[in-house]
Protein backbone atom coordinates (compact mmCIF):
# COMPACT_ATOMS: atom_id res chain seq x y z
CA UNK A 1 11.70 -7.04 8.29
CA UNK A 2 14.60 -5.90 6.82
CA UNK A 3 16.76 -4.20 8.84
CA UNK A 4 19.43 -2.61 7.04
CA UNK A 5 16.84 -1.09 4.69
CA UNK A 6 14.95 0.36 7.67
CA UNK A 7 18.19 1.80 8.90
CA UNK A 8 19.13 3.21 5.59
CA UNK A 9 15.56 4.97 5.36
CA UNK A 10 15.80 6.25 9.25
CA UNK A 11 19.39 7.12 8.08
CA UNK A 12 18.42 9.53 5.18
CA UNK A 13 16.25 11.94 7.80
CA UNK A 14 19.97 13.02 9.11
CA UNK A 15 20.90 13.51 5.67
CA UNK A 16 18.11 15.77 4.33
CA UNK A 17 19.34 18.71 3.04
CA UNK A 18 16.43 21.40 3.77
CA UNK A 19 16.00 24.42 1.65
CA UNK A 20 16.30 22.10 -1.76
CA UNK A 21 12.44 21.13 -2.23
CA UNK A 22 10.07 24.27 -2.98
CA UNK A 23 6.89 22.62 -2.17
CA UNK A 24 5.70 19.89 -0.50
CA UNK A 25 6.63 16.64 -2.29
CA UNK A 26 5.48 13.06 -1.77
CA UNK A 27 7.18 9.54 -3.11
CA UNK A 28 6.21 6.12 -2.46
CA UNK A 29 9.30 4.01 -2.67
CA UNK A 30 8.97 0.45 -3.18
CA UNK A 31 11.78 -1.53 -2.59
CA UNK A 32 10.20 -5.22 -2.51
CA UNK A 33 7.42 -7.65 -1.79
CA UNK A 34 8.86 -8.39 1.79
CA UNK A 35 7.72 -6.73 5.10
CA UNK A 36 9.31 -3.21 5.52
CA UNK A 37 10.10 -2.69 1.89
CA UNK A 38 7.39 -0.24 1.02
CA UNK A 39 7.84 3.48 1.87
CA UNK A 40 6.32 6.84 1.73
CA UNK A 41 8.89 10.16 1.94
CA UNK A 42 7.46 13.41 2.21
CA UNK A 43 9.43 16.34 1.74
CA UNK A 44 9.01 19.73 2.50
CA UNK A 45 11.61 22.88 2.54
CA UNK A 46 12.87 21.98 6.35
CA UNK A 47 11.50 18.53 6.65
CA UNK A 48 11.80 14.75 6.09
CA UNK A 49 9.41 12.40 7.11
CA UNK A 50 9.49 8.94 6.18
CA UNK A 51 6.15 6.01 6.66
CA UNK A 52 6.43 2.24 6.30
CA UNK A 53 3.69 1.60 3.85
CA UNK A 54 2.02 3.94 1.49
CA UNK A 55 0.33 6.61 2.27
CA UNK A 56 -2.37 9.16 -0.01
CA UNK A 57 -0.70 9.60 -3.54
CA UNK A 58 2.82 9.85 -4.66
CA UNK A 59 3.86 12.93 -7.12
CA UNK A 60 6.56 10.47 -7.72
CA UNK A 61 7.01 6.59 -7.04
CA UNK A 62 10.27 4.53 -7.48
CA UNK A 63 10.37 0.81 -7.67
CA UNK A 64 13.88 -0.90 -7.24
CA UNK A 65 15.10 -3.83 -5.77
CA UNK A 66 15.83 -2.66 -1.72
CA UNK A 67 19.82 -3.77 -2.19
CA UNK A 68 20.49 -1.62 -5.19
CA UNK A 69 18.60 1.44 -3.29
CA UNK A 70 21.13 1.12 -0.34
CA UNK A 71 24.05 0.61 -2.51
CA UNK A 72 22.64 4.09 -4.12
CA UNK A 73 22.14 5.64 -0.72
CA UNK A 74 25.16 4.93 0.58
CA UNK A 75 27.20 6.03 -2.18
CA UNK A 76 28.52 2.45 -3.97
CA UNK A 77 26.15 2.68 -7.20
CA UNK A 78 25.19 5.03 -9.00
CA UNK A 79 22.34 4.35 -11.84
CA UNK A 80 22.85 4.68 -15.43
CA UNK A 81 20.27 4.72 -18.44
CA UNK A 82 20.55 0.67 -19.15
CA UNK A 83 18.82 0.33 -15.41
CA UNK A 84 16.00 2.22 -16.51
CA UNK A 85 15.98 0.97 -20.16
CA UNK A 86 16.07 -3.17 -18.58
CA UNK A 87 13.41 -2.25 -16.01
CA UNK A 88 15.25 -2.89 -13.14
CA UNK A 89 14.40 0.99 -11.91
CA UNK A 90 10.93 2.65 -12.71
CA UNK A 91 9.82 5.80 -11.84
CA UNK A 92 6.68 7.82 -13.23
CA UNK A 93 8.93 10.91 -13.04
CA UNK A 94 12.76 10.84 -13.67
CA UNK A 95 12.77 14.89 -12.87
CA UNK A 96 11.50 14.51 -9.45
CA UNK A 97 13.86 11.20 -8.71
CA UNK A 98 17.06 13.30 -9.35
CA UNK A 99 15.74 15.93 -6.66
CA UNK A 100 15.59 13.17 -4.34
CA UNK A 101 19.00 12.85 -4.75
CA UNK A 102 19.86 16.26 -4.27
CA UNK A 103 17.75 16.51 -1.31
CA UNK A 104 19.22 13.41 0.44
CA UNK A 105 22.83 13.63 -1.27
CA UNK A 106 23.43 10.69 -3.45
């Protein structure tokens, strides 16, 4: 398991700013092939709630190497177009990915 990615996930619930999402919103983040890399946020206006694993569909799924996420998370990277362009971020919706970093602050 990896441990400081749980802890950076667990970490983002204290973070969540609430009021920022209008409806319900779901994204599957996966973060590796190892154990504990695979998540599932759901947002809503006052809550976060983050699953180990996937769970029902995603209105928006992000795939990134789990070191580069916490770097982003914590505030000591911050993703440009060339990430996106070289594959090393995907996302099916760019939109929705920059309102999960409004809602969590990053």
């Amino acid at each position: 398991m990896n441990q400081p990615l749980v802890d950076t996930l667990e970490g983002m619930r204290t973070r969540y700013r609430s009021g920022l999402v209008a409806e319900p919103t779901t994204y599957y983040l996966s973060l590796g092939d190892g154990p504990g890399e695979k998540w599932t946020a759901t947002l809503t206006s006052t809550t976060c709630e983050m699953v180990q694993g996937r769970v029902g569909d995603a209105n928006c799924v992000l795939k990134m190497p789990a070191d580069m996420f916490m770097r982003m998370v914590n505030g000591r990277y911050r993703p440009g177009a060339m990430d996106f362009l070289s594959g090393k971020i995907k996302t099916n919706d760019v939109a929705l990915l920059l309102k999960l970093q409004q809602a969590f602050g990053f």
